[in-house]
N, C-alpha and C. Protein backbone atom coordinates (compact mmCIF):
# COMPACT_ATOMS: atom_id res chain seq x y z
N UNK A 1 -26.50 -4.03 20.41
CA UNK A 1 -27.91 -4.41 20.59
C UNK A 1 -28.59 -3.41 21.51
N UNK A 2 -29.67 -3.07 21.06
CA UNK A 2 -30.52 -1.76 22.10
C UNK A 2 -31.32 -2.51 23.05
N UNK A 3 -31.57 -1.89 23.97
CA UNK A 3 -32.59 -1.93 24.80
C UNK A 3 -33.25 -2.30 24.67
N UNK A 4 -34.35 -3.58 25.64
CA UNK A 4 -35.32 -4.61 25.09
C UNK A 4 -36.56 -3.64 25.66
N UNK A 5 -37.30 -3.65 24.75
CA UNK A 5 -38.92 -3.27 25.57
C UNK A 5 -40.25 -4.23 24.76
N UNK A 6 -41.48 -3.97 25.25
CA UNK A 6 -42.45 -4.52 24.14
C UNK A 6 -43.50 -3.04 24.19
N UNK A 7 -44.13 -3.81 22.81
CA UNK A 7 -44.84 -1.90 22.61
C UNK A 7 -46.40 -3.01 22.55
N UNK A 8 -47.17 -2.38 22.97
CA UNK A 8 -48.47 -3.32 22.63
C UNK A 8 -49.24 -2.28 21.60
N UNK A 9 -50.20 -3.30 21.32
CA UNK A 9 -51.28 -3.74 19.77
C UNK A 9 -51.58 -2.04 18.94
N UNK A 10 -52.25 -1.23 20.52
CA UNK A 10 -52.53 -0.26 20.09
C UNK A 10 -51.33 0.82 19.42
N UNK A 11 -50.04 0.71 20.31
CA UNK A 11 -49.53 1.76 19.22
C UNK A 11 -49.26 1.14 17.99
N UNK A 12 -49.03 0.40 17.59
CA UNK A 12 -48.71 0.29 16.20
C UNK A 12 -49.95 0.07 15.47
N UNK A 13 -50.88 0.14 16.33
CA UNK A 13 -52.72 0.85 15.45
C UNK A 13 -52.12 2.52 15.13
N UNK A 14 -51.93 3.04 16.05
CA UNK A 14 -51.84 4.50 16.07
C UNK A 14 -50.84 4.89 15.17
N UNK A 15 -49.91 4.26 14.74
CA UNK A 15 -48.34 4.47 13.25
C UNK A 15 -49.16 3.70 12.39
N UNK A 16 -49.93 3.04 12.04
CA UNK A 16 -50.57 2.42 11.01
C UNK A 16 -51.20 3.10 10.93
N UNK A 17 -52.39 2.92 11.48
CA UNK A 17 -53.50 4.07 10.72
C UNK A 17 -53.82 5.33 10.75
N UNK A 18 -52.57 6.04 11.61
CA UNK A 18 -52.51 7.48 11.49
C UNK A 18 -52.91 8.18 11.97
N UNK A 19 -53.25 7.81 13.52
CA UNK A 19 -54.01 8.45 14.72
C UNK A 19 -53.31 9.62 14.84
N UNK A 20 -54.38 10.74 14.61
CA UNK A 20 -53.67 12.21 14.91
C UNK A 20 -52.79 12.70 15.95
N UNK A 21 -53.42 11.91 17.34
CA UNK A 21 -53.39 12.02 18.69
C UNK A 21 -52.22 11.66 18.93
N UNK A 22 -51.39 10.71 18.84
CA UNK A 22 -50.47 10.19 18.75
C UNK A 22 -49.53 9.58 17.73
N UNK A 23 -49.71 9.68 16.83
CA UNK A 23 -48.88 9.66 15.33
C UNK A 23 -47.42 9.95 15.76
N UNK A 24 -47.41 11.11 15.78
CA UNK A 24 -46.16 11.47 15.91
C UNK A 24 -45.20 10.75 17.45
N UNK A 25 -45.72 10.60 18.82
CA UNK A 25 -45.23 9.62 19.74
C UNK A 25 -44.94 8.32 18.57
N UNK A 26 -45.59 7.86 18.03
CA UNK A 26 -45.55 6.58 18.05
C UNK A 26 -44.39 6.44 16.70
N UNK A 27 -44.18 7.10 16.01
CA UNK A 27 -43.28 7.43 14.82
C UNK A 27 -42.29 7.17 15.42
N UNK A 28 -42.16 8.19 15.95
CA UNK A 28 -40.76 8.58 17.22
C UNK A 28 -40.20 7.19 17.79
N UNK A 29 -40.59 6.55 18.39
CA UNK A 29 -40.88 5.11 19.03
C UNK A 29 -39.91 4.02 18.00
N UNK A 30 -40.93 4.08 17.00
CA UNK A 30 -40.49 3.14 15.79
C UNK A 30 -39.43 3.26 15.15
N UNK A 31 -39.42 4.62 15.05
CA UNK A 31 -37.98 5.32 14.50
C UNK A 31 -36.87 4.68 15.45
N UNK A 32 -37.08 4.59 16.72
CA UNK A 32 -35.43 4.02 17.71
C UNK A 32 -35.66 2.78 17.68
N UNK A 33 -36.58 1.67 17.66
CA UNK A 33 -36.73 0.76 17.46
C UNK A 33 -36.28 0.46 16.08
N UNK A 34 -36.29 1.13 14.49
CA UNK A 34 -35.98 0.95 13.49
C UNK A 34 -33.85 1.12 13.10
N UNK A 35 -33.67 1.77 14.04
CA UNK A 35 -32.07 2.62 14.60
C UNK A 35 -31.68 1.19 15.37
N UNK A 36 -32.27 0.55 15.64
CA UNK A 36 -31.19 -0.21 16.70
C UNK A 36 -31.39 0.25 18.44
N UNK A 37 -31.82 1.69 18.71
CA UNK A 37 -31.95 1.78 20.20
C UNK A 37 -32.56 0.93 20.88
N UNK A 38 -33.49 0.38 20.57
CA UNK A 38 -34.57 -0.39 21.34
C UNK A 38 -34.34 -1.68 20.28
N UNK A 39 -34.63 -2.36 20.94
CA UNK A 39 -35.12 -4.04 20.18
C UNK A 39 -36.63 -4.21 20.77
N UNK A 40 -37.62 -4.78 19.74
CA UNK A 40 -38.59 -4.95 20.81
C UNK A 40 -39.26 -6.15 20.39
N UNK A 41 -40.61 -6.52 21.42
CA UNK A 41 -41.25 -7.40 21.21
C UNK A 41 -42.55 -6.79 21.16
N UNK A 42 -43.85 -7.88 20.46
CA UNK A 42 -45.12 -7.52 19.96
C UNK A 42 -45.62 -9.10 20.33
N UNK A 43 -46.83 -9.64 20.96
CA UNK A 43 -46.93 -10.81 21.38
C UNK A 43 -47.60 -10.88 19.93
N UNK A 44 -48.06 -12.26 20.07
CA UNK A 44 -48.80 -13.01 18.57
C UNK A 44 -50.10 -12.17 18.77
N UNK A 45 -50.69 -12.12 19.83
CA UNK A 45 -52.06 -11.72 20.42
C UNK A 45 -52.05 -10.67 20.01
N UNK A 46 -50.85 -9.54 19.53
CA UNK A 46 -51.14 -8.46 19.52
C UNK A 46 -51.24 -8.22 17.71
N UNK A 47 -50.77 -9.13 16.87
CA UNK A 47 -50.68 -9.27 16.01
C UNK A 47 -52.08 -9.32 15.48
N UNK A 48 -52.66 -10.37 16.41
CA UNK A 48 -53.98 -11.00 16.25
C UNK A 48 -54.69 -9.43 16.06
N UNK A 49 -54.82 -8.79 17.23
CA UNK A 49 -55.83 -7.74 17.16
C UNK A 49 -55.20 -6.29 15.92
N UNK A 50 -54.18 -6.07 15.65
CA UNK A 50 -53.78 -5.46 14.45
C UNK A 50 -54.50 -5.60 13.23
N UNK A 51 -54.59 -6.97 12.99
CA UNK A 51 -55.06 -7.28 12.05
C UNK A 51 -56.62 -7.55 11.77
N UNK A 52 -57.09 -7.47 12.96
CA UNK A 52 -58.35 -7.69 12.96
C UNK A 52 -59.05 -6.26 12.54
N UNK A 53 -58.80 -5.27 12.54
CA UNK A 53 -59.75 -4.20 12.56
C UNK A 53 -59.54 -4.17 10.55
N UNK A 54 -58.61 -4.03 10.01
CA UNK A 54 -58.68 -4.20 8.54
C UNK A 54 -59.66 -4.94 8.09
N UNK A 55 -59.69 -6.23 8.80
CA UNK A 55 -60.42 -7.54 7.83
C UNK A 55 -61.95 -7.05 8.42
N UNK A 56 -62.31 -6.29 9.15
CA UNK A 56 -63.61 -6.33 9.86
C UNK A 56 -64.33 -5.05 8.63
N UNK A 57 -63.34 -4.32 8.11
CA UNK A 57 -63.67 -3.64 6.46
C UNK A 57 -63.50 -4.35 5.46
N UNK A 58 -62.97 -5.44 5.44
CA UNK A 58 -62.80 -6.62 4.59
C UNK A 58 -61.42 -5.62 3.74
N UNK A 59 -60.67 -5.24 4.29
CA UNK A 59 -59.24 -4.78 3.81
C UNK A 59 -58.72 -5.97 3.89
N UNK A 60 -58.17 -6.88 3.27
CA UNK A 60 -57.58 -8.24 3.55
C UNK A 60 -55.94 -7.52 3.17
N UNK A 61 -56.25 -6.70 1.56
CA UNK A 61 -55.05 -6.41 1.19
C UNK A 61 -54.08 -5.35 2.33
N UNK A 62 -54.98 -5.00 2.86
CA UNK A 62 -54.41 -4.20 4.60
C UNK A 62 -53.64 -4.83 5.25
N UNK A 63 -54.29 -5.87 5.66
CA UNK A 63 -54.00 -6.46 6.91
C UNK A 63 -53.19 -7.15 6.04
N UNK A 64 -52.61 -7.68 5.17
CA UNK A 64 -51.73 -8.04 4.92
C UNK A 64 -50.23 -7.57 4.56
N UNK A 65 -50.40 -6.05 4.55
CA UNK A 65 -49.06 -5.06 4.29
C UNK A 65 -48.57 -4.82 5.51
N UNK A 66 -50.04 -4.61 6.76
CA UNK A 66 -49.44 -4.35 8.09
C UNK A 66 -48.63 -6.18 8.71
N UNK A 67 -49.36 -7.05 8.02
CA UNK A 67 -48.27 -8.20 8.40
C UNK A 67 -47.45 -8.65 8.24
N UNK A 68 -47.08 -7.99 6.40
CA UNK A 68 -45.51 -8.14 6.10
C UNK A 68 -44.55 -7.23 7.01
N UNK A 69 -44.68 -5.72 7.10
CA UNK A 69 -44.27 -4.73 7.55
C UNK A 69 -43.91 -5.01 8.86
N UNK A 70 -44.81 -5.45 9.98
CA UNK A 70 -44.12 -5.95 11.43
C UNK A 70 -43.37 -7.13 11.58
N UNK A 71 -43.77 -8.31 10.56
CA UNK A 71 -43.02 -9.63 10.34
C UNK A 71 -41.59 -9.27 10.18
N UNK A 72 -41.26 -7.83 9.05
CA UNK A 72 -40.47 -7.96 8.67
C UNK A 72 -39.89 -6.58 9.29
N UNK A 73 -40.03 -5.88 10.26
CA UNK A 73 -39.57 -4.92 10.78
C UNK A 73 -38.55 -5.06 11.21
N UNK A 74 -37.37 -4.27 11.74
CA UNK A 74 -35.87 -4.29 11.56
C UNK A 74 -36.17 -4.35 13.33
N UNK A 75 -35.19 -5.24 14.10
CA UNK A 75 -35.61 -4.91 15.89
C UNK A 75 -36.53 -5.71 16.36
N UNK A 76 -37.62 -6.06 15.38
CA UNK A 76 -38.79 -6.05 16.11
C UNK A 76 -39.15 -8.21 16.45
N UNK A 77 -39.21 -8.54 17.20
CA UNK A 77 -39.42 -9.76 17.51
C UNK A 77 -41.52 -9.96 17.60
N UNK A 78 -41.73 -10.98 17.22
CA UNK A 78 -42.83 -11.38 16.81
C UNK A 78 -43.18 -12.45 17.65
N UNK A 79 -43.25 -12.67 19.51
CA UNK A 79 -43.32 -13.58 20.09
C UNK A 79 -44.43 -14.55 20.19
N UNK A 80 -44.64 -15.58 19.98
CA UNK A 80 -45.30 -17.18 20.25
C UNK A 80 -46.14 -16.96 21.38
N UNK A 81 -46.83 -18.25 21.52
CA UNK A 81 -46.96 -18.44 23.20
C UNK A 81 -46.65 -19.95 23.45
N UNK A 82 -45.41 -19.55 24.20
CA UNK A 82 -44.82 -20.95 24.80
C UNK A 82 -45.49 -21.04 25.97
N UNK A 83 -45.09 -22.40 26.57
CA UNK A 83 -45.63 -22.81 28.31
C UNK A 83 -45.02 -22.09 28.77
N UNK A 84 -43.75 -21.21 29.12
CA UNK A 84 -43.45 -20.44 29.94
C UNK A 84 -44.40 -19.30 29.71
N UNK A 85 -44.88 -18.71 28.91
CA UNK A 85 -45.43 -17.54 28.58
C UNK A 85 -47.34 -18.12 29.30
N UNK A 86 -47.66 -19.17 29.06
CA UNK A 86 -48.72 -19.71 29.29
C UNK A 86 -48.50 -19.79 30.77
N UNK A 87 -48.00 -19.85 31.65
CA UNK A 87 -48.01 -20.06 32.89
C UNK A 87 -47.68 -18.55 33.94
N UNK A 88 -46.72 -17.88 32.80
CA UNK A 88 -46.83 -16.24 33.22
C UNK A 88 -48.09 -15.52 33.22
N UNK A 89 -48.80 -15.32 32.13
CA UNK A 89 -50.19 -15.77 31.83
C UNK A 89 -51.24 -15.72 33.23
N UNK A 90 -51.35 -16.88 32.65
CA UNK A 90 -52.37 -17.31 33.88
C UNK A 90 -51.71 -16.76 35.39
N UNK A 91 -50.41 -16.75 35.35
CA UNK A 91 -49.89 -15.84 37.06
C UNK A 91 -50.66 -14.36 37.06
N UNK A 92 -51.00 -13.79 36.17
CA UNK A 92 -51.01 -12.43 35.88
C UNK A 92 -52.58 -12.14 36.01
N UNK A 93 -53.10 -13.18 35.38
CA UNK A 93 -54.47 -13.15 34.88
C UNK A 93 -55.03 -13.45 36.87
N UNK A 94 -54.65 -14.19 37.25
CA UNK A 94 -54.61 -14.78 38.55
C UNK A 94 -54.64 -13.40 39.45
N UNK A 95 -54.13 -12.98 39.51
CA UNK A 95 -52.93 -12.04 40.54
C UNK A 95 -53.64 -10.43 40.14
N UNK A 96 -53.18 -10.52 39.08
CA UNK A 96 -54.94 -8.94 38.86
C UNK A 96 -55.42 -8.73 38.14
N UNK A 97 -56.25 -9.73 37.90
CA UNK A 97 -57.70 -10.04 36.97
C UNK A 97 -57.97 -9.43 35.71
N UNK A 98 -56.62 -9.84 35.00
CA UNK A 98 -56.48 -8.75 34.00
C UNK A 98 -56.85 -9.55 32.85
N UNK A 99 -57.60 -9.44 31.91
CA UNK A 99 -57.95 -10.30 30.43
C UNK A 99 -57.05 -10.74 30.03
N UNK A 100 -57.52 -11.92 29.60
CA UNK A 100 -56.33 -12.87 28.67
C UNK A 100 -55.34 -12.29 27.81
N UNK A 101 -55.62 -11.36 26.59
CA UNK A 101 -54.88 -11.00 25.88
C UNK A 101 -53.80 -10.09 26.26
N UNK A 102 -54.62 -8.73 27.66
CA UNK A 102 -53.65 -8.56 28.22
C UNK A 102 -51.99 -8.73 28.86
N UNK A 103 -52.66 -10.09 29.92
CA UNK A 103 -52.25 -11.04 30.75
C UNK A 103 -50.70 -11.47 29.31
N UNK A 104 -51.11 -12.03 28.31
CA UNK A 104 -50.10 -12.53 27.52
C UNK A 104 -49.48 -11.22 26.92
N UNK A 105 -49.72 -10.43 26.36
CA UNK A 105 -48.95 -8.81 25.90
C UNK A 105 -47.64 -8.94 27.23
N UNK A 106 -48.12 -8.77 28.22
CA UNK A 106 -47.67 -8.98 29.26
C UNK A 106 -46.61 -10.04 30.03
N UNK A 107 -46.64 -11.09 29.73
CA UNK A 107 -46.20 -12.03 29.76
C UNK A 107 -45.36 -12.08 28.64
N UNK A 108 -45.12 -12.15 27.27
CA UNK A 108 -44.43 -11.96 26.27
C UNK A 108 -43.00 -11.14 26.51
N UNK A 109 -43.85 -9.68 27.49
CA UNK A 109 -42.68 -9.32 27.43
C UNK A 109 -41.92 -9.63 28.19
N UNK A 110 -42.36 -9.98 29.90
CA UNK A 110 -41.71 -10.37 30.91
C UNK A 110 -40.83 -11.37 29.84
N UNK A 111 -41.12 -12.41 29.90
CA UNK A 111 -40.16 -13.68 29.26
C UNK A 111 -39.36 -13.04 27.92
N UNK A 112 -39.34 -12.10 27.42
CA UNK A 112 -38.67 -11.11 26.40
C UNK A 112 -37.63 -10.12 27.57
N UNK A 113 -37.50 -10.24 28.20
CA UNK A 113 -36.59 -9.46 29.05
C UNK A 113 -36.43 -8.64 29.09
N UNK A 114 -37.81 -7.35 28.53
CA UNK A 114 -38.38 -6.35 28.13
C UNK A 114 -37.85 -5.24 29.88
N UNK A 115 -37.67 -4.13 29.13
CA UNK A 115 -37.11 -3.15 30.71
C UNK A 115 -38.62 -2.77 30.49
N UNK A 116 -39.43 -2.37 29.71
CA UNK A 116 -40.48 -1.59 29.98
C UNK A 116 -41.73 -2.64 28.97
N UNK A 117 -43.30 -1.94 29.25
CA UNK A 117 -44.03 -2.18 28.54
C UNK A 117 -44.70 -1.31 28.02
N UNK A 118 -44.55 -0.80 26.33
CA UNK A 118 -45.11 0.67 26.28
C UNK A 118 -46.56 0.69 26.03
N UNK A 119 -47.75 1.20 26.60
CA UNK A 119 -49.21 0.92 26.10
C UNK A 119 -49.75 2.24 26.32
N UNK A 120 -50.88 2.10 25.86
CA UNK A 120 -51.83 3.69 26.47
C UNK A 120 -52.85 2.93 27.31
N UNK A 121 -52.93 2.43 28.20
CA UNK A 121 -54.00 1.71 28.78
C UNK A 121 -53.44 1.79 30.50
N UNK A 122 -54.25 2.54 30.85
CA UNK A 122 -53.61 2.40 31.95
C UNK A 122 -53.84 1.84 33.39
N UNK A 123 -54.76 1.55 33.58
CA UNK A 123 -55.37 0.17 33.94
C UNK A 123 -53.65 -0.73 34.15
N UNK A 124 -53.03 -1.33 33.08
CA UNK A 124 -51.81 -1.52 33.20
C UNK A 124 -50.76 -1.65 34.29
N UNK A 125 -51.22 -0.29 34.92
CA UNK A 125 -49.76 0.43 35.73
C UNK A 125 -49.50 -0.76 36.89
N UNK A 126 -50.71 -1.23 37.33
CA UNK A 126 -51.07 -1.94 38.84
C UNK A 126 -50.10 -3.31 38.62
N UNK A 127 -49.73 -3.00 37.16
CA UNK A 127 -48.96 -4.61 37.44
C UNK A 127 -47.45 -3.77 37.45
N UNK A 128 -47.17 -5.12 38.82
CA UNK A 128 -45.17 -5.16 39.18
C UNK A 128 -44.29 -5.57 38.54
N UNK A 129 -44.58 -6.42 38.12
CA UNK A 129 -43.42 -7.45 37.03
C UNK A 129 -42.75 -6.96 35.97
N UNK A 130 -43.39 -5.56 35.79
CA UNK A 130 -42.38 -4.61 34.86
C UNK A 130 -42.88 -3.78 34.62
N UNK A 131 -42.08 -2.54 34.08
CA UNK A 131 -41.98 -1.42 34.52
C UNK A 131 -43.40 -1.31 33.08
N UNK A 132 -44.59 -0.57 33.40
CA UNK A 132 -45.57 -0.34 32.48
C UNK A 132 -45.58 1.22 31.90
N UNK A 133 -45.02 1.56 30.63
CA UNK A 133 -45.19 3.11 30.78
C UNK A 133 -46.21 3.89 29.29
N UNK A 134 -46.88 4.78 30.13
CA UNK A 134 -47.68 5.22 28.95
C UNK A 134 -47.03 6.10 27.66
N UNK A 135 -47.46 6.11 26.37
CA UNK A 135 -47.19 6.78 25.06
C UNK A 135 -47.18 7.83 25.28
């Protein structure tokens, strides 16, 4: 079993839709996550916003290949929000005023036993609870 991390919303915007800028980081990524190196997690929230930018072109048939494809990704865990995650949450959101959806990306992974959290946002870094690292 590999290494636990969580990757948030945006990179797997950036391997989906083919962000020049980072395409290739984020390939790379998926590729050890697809190998077994990494196991990871993706909160529901992050799911939520994946899918939202397709349907906002009315791509329905989009957003529905990118939801088989992560549902069914090899590694990849698709986390809920339980009361433990709801109470991490609100600790986070509390503690440094960070937006909800954040706050849970975040929380997902803590309670995922995630060593890292991979994002491009870096705003991020200020939180302790685990190690936050940029793409």
């Amino acid at each position: 079993m590999g290494r636990p991390i969580a990757i948030d919303s945006s990179i797997f915007i950036y391997l989906l839709e083919g962000n020049p800028e980072y395409l290739s980081l984020a390939r790379n990524l998926f590729l050890q996550v697809q190998s077994g190196e990494f196991v990871a997690v993706l909160s529901v929230i992050g799911l939520v916003e994946i899918l939202t930018g397709p349907k906002k072109r009315g791509r329905y048939d989009i957003a529905k290949e990118y939801k088989d494809l992560i549902i069914h990704f090899p590694n990849l865990t698709v986390m809920g929000i339980s009361d433990n995650i709801v109470e991490l949450s609100s600790n986070l959101r509390a503690k440094y005023n960070l937006a909800t959806p954040d706050a849970v990306h975040i929380a997902s992974a803590v309670d995922f036993g995630a060593e890292k959290f991979i994002t491009n946002d870096s705003g991020l870094a200020r939180v302790k609870e685990i190690k936050v690292e940029l793409l």
